[in-house]
N, C-alpha and C. Protein backbone atom coordinates (compact mmCIF):
# COMPACT_ATOMS: atom_id res chain seq x y z
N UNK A 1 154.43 -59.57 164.43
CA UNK A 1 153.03 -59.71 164.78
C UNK A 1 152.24 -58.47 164.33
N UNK A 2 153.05 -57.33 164.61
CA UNK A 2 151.73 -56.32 163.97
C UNK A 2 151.94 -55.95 162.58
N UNK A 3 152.77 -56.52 162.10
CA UNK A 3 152.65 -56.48 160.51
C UNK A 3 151.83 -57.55 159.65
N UNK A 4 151.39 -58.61 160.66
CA UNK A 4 150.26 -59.54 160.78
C UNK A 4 148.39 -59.18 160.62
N UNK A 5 148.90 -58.63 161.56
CA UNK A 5 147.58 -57.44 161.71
C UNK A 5 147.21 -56.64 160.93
N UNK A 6 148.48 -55.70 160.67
CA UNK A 6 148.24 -54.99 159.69
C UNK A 6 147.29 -55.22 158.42
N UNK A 7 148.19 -56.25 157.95
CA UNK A 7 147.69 -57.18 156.52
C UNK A 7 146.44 -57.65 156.50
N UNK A 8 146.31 -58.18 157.50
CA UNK A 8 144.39 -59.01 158.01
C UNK A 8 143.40 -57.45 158.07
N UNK A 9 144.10 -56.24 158.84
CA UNK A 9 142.89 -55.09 158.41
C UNK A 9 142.86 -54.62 157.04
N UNK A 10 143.76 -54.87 156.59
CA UNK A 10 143.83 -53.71 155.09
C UNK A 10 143.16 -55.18 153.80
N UNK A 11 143.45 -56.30 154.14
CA UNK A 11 142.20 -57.59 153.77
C UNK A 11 141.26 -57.26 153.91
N UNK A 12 140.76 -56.90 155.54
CA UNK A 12 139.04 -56.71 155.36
C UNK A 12 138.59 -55.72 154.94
N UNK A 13 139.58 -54.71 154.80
CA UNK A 13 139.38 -53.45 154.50
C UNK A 13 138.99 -53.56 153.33
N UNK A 14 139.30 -54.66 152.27
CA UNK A 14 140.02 -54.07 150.57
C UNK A 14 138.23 -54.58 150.43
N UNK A 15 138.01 -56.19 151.29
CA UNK A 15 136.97 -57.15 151.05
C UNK A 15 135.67 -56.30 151.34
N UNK A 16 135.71 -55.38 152.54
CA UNK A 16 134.31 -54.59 152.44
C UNK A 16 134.30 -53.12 151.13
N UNK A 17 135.29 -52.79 150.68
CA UNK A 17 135.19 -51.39 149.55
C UNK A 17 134.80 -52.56 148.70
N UNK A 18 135.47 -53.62 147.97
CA UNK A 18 135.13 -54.52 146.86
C UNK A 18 133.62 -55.38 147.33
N UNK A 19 133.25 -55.40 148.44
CA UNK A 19 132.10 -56.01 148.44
C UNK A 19 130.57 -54.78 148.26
N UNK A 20 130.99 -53.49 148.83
CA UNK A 20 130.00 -52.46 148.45
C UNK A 20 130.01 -52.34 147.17
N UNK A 21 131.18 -52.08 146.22
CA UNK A 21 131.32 -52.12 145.17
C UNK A 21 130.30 -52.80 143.82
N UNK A 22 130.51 -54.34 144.46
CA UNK A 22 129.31 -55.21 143.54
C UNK A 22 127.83 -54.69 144.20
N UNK A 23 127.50 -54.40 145.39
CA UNK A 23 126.21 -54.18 145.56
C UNK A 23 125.59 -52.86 144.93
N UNK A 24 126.83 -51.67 145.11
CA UNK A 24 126.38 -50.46 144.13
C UNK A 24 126.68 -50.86 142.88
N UNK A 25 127.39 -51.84 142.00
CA UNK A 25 126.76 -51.85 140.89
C UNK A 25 125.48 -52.58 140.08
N UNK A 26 125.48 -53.66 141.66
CA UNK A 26 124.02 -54.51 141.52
C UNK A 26 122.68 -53.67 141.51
N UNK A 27 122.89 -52.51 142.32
CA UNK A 27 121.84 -51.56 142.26
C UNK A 27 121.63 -51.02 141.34
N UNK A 28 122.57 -50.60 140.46
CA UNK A 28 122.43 -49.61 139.51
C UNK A 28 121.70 -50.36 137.89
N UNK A 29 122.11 -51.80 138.25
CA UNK A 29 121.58 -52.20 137.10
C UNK A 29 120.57 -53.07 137.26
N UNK A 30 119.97 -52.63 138.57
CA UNK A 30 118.51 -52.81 138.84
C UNK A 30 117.59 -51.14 138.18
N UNK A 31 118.38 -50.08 138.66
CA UNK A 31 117.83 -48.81 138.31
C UNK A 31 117.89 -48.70 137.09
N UNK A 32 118.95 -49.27 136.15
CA UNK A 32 118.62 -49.00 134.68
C UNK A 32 117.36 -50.30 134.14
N UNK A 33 117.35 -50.94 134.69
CA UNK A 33 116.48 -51.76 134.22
C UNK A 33 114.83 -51.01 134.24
N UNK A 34 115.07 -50.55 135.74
CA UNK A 34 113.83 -49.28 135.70
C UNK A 34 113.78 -48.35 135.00
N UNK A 35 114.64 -48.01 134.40
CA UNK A 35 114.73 -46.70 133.49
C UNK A 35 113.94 -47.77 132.07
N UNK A 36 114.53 -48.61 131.45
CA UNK A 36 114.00 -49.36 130.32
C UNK A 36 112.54 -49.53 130.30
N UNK A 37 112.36 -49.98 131.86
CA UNK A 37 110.60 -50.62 131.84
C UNK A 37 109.72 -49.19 131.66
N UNK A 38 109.76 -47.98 131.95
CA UNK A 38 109.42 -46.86 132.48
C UNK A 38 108.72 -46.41 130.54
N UNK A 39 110.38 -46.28 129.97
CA UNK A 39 110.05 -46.39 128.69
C UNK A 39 108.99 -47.47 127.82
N UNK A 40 109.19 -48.60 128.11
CA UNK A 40 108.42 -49.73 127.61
C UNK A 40 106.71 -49.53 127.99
N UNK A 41 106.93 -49.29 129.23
CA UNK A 41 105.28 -48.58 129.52
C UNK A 41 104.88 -47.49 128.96
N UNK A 42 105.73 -46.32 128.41
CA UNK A 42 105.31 -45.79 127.80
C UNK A 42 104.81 -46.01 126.80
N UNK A 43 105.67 -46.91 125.86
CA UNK A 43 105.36 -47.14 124.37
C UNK A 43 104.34 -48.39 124.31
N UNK A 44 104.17 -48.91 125.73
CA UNK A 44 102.64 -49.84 125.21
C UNK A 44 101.66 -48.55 125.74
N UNK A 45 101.30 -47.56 126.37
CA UNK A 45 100.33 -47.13 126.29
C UNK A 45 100.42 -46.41 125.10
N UNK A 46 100.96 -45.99 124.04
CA UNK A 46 100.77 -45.30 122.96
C UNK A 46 100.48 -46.48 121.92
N UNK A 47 100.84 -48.00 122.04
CA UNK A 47 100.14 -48.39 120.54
C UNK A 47 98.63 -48.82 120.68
N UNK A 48 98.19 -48.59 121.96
CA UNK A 48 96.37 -48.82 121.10
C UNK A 48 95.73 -47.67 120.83
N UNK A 49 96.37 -46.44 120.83
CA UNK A 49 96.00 -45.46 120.39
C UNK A 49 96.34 -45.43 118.75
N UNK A 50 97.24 -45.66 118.58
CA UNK A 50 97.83 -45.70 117.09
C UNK A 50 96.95 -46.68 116.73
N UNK A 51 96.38 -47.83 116.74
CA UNK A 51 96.00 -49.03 116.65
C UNK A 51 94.85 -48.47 116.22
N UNK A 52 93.82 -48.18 117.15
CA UNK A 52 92.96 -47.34 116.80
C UNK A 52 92.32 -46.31 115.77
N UNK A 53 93.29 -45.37 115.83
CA UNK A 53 93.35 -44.42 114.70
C UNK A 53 93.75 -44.96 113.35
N UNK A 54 94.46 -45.78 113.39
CA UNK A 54 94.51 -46.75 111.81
C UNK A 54 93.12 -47.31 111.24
N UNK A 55 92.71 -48.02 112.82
CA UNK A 55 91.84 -48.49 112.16
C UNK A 55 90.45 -48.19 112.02
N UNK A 56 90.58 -46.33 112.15
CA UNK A 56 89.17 -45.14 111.97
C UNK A 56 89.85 -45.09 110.06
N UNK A 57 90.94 -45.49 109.89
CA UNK A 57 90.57 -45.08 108.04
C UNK A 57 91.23 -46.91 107.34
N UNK A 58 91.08 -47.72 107.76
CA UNK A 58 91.45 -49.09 107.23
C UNK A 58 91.21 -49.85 108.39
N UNK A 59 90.33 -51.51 107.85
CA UNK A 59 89.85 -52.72 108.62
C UNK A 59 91.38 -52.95 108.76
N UNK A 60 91.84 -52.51 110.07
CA UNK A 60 93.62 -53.63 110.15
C UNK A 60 93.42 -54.74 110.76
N UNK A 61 93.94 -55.83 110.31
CA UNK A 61 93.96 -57.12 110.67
C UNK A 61 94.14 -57.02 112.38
N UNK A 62 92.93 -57.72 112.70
CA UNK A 62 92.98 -58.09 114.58
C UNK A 62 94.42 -58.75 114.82
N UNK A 63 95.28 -59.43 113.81
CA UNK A 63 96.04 -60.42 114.70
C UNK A 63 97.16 -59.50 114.95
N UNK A 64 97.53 -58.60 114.33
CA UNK A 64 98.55 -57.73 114.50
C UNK A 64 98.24 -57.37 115.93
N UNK A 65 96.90 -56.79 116.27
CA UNK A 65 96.93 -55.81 117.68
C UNK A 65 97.15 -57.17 118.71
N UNK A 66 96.21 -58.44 118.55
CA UNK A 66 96.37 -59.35 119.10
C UNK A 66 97.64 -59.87 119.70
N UNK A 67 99.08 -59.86 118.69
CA UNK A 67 99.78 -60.21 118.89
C UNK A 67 100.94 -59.59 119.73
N UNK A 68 100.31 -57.86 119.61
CA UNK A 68 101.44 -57.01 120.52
C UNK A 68 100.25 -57.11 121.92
N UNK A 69 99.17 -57.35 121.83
CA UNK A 69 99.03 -57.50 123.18
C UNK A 69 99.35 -58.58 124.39
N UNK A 70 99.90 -59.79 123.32
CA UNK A 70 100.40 -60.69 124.11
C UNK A 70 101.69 -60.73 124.46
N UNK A 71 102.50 -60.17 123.31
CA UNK A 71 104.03 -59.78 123.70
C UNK A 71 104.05 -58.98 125.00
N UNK A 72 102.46 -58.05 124.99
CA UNK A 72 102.89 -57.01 126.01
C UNK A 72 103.21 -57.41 127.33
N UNK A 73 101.66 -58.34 127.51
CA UNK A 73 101.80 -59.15 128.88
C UNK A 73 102.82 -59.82 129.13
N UNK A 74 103.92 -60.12 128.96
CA UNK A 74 104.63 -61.56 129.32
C UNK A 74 106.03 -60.29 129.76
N UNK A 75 105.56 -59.62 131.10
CA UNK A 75 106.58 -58.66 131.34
C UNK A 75 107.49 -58.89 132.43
N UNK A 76 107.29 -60.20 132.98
CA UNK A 76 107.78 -60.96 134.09
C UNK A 76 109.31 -61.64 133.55
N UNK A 77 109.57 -61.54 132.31
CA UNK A 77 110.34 -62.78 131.46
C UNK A 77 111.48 -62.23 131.54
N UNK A 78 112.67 -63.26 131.37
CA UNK A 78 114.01 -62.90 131.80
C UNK A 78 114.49 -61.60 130.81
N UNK A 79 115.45 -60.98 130.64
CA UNK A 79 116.06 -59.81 129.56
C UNK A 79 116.15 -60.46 128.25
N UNK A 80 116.21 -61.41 128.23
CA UNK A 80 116.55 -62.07 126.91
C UNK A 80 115.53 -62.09 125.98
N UNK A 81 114.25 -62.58 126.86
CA UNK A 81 113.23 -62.79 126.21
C UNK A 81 112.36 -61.77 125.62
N UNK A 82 112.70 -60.80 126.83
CA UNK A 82 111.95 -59.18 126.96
C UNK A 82 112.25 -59.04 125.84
N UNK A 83 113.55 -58.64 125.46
CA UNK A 83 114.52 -57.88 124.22
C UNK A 83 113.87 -58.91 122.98
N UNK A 84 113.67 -60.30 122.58
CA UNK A 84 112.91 -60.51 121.72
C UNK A 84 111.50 -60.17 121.50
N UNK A 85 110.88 -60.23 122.65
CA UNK A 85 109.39 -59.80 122.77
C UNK A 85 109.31 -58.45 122.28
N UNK A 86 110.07 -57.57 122.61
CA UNK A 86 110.03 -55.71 122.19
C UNK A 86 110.33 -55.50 120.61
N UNK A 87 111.53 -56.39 120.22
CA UNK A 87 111.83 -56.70 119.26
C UNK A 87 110.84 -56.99 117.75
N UNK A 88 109.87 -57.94 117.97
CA UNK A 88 108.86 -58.20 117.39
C UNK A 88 107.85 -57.33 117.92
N UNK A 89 107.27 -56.82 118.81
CA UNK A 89 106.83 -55.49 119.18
C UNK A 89 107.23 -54.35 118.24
N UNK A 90 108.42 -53.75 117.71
CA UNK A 90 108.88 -52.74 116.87
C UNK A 90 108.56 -53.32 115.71
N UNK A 91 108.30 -54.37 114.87
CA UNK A 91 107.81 -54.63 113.85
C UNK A 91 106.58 -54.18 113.44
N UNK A 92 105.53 -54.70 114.43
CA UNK A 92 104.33 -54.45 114.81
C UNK A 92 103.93 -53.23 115.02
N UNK A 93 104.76 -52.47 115.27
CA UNK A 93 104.69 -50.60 115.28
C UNK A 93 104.72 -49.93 113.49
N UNK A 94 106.08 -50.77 113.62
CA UNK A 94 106.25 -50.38 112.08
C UNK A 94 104.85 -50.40 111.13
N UNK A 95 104.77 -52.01 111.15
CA UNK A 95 103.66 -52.55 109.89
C UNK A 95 102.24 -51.21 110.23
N UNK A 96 101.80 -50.81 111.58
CA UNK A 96 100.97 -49.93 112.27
C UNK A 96 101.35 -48.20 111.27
N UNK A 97 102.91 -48.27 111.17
CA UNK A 97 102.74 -47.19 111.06
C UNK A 97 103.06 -46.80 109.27
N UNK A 98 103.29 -48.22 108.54
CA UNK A 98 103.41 -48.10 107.40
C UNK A 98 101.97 -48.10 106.68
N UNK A 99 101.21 -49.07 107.46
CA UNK A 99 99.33 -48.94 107.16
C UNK A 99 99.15 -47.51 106.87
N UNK A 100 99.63 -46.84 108.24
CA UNK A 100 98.92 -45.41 108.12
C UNK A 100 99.46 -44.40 107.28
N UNK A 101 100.44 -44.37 106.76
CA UNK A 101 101.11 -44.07 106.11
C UNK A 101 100.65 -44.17 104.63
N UNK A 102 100.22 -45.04 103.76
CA UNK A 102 99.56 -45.32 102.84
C UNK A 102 98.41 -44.57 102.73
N UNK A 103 98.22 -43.68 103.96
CA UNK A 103 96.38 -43.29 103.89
C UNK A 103 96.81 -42.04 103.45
N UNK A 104 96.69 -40.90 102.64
CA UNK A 104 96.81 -39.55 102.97
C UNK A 104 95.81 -38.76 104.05
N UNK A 105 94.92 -38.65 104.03
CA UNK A 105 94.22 -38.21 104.67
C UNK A 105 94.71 -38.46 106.55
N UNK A 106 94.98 -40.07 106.81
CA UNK A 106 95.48 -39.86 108.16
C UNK A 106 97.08 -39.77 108.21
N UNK A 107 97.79 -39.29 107.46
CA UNK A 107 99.06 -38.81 107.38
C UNK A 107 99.13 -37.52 107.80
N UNK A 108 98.03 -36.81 107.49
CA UNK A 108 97.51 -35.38 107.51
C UNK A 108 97.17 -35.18 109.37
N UNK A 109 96.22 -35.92 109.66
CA UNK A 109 95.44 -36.22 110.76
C UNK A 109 96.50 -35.84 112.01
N UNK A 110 95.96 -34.36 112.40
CA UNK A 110 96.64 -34.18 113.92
C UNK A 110 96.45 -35.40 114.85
N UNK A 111 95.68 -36.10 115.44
CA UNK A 111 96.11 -37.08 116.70
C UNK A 111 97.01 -37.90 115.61
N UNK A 112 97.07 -38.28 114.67
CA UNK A 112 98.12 -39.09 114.46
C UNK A 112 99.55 -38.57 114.25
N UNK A 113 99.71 -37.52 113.89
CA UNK A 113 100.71 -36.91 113.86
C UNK A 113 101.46 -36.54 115.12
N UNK A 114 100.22 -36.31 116.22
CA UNK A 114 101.14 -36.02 117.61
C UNK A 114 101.49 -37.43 118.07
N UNK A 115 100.37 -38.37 117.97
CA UNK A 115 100.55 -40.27 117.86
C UNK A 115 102.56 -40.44 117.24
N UNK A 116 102.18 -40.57 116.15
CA UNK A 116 103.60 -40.52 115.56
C UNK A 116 104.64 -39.90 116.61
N UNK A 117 104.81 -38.64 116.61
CA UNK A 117 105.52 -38.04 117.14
C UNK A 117 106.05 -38.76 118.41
N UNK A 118 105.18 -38.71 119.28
CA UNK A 118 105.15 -39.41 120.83
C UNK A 118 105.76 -40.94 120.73
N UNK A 119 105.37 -41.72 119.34
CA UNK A 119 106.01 -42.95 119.53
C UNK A 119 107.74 -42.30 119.11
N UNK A 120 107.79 -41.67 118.35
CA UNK A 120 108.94 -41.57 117.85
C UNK A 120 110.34 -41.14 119.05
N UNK A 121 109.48 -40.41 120.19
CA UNK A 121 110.41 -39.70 121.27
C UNK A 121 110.43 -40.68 122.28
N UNK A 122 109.22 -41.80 122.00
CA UNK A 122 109.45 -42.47 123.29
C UNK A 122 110.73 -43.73 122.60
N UNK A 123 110.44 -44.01 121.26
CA UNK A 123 111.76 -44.79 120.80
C UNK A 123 113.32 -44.53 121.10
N UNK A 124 113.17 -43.10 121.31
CA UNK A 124 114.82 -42.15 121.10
C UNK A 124 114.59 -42.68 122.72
N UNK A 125 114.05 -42.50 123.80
CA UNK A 125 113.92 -42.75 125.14
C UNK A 125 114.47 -44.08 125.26
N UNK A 126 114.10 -44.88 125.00
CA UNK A 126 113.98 -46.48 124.95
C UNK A 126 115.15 -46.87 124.68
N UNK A 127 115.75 -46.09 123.50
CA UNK A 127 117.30 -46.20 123.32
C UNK A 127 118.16 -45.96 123.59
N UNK A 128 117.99 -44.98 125.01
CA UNK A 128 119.16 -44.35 125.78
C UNK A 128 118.60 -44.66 126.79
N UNK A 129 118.00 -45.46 127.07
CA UNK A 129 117.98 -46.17 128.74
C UNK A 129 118.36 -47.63 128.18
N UNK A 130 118.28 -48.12 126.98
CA UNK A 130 118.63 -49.03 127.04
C UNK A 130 120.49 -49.51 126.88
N UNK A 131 121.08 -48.00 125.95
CA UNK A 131 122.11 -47.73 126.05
C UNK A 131 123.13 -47.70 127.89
N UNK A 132 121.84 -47.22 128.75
CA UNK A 132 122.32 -47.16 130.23
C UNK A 132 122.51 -48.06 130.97
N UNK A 133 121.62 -48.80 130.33
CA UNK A 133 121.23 -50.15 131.12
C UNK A 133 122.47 -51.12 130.48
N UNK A 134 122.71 -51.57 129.55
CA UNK A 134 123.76 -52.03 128.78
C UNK A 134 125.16 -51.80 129.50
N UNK A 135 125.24 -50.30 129.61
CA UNK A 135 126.81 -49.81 130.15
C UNK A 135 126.74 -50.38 131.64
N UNK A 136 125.72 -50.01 132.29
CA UNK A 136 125.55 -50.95 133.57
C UNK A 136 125.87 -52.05 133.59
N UNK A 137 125.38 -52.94 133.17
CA UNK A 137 125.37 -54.31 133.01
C UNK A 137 126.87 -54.97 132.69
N UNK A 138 127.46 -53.87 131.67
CA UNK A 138 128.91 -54.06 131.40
C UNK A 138 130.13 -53.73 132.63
N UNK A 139 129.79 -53.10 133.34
CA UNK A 139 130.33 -52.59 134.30
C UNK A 139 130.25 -53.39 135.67
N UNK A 140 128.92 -54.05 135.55
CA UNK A 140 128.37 -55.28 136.53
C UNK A 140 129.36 -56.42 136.15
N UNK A 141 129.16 -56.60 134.46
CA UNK A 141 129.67 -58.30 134.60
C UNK A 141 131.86 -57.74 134.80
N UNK A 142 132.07 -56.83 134.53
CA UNK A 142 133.39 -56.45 134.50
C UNK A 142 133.78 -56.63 136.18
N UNK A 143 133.24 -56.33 136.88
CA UNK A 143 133.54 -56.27 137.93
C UNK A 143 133.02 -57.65 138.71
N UNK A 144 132.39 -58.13 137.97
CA UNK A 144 132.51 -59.57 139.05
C UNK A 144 133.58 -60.82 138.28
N UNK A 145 133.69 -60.40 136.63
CA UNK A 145 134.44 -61.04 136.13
C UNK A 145 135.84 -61.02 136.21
N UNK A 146 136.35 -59.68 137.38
CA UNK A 146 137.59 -59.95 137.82
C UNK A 146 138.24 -59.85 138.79
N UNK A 147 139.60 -60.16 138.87
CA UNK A 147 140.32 -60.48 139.81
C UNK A 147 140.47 -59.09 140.32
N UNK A 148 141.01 -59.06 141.64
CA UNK A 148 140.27 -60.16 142.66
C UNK A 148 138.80 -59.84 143.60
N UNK A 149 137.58 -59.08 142.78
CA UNK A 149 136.37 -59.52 142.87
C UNK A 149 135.46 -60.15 142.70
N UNK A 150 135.75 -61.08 141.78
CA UNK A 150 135.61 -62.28 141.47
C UNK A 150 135.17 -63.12 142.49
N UNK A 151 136.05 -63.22 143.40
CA UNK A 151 136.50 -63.92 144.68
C UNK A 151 135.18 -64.04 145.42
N UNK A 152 134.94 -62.49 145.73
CA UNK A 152 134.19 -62.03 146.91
C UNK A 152 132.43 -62.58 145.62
N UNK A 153 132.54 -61.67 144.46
CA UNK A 153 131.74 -62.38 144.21
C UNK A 153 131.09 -63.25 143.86
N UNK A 154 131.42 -64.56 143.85
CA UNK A 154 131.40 -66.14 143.69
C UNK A 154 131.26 -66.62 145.26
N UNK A 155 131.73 -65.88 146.06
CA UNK A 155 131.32 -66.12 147.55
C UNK A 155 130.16 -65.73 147.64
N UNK A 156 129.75 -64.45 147.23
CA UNK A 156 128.09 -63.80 148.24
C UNK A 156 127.41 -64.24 146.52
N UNK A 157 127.46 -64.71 145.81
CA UNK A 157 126.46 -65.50 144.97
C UNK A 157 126.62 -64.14 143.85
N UNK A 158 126.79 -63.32 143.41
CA UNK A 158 126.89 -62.13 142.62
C UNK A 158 126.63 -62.67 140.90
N UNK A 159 125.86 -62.23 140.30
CA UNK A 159 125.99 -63.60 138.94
C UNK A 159 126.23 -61.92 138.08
N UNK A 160 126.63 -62.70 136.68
CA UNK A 160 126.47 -61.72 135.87
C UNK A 160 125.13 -61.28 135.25
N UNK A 161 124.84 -60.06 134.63
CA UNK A 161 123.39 -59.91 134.15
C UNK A 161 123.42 -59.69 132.57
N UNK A 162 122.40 -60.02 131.70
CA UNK A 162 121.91 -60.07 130.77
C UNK A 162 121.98 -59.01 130.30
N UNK A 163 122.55 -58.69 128.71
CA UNK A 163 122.41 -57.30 127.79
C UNK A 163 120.99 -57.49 127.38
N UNK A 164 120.49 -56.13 127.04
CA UNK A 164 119.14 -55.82 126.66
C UNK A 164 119.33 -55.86 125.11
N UNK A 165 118.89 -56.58 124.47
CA UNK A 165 119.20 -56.61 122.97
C UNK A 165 117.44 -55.90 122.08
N UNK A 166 117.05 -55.42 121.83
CA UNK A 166 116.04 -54.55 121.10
C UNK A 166 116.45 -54.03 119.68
N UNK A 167 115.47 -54.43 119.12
CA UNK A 167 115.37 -54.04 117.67
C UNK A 167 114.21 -52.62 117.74
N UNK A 168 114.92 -51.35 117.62
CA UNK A 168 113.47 -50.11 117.48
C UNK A 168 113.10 -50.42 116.41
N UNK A 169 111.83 -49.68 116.66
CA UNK A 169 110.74 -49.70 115.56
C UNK A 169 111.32 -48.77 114.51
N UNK A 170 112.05 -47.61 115.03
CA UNK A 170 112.64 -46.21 114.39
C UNK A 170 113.65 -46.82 113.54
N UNK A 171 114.06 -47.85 113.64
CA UNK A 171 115.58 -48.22 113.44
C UNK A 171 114.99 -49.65 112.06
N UNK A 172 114.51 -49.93 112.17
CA UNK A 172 114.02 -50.87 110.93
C UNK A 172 113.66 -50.10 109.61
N UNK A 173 113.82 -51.69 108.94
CA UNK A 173 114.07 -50.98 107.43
C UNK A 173 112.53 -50.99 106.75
N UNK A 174 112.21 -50.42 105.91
CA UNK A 174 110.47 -50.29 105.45
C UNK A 174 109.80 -51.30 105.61
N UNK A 175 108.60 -51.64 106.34
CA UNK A 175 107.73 -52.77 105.91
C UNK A 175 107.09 -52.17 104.51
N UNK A 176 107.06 -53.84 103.60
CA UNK A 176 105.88 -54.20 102.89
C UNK A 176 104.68 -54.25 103.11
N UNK A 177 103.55 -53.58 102.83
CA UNK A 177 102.13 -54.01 103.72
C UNK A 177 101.31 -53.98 102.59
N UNK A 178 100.42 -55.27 102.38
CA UNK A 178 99.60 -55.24 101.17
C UNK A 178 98.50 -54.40 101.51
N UNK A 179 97.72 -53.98 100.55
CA UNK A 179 96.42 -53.18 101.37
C UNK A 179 95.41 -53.83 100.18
């Protein structure tokens, strides 16, 4: 009988360390997700500044700004979608920053140069929270994908979470831009 016992405490025992377990890693890849958005807010308040300053030395086509302002809004959307939305977002930086680029004069141009700069650090940012968020997430689905936490989490509902997939703007290959 008390080797009965035994077994039933060191059960609930194993079931509450493995059940904190999924909730600290459920947390954490709620916090990297905050680390990603933190970045993402950064880098939408820096493109209507860039946006701008392009278009003090060239008419740039409205649909470009148009179109990252609608990607911007739709910030409610699952990871999947986000990571395409940002994705085509870094294009839209690019084509922004290959325009300006063509100009000498605003190549020259201090706010664009600190502009530049600031997108460029908030990209390196973006990529190591998204790197965090990723390892999280891997560490999330690892641990509910096995035995025997699995168990516990398929009981308290525990799902796996979504990789952040992003294409940087830093990381693409030259746009073409007619002028």
């Amino acid at each position: 009988m008390f080797w009965i016992i035994l077994i039933i405490i060191a059960l609930v025992f194993a079931a509450i360390v493995i059940y904190n377990k999924l909730i600290r890693q459920r947390n954490i890849v709620a916090e990297a997700w905050a680390g990603i958005d933190v970045q993402l807010t950064r880098r939408f308040d820096l493109i209507p500044n860039l946006v701008e300053l392009v278009k003090a030395y060239k008419e740039y086509e409205a649909g470009t700004l148009e179109e990252i302002v609608r990607l911007r809004a739709d910030t409610n959307a699952p990871v999947q979608q986000r990571g395409a939305n940002e994705s085509l977002i870094s294009g839209q930086i690019k084509k922004l920053i290959a325009v300006a680029e063509a100009y000498p004069d605003l190549k020259a141009d201090k706010n664009f140069r600190q502009l530049h700069e600031s997108l460029v650090e908030v990209e390196d940012h973006l990529q190591y929270a998204r790197r965090y968020y990723n390892g999280a997430v891997r560490d999330n689905n690892i641990l509910i994908e096995s035995f025997p936490s699995n168990l516990l989490a398929t009981t308290f509902g525990f799902k796996s979470a979504d990789f952040f997939e992003i294409e940087l703007a830093s990381q693409r290959q030259a746009v073409e831009v007619s002028l």
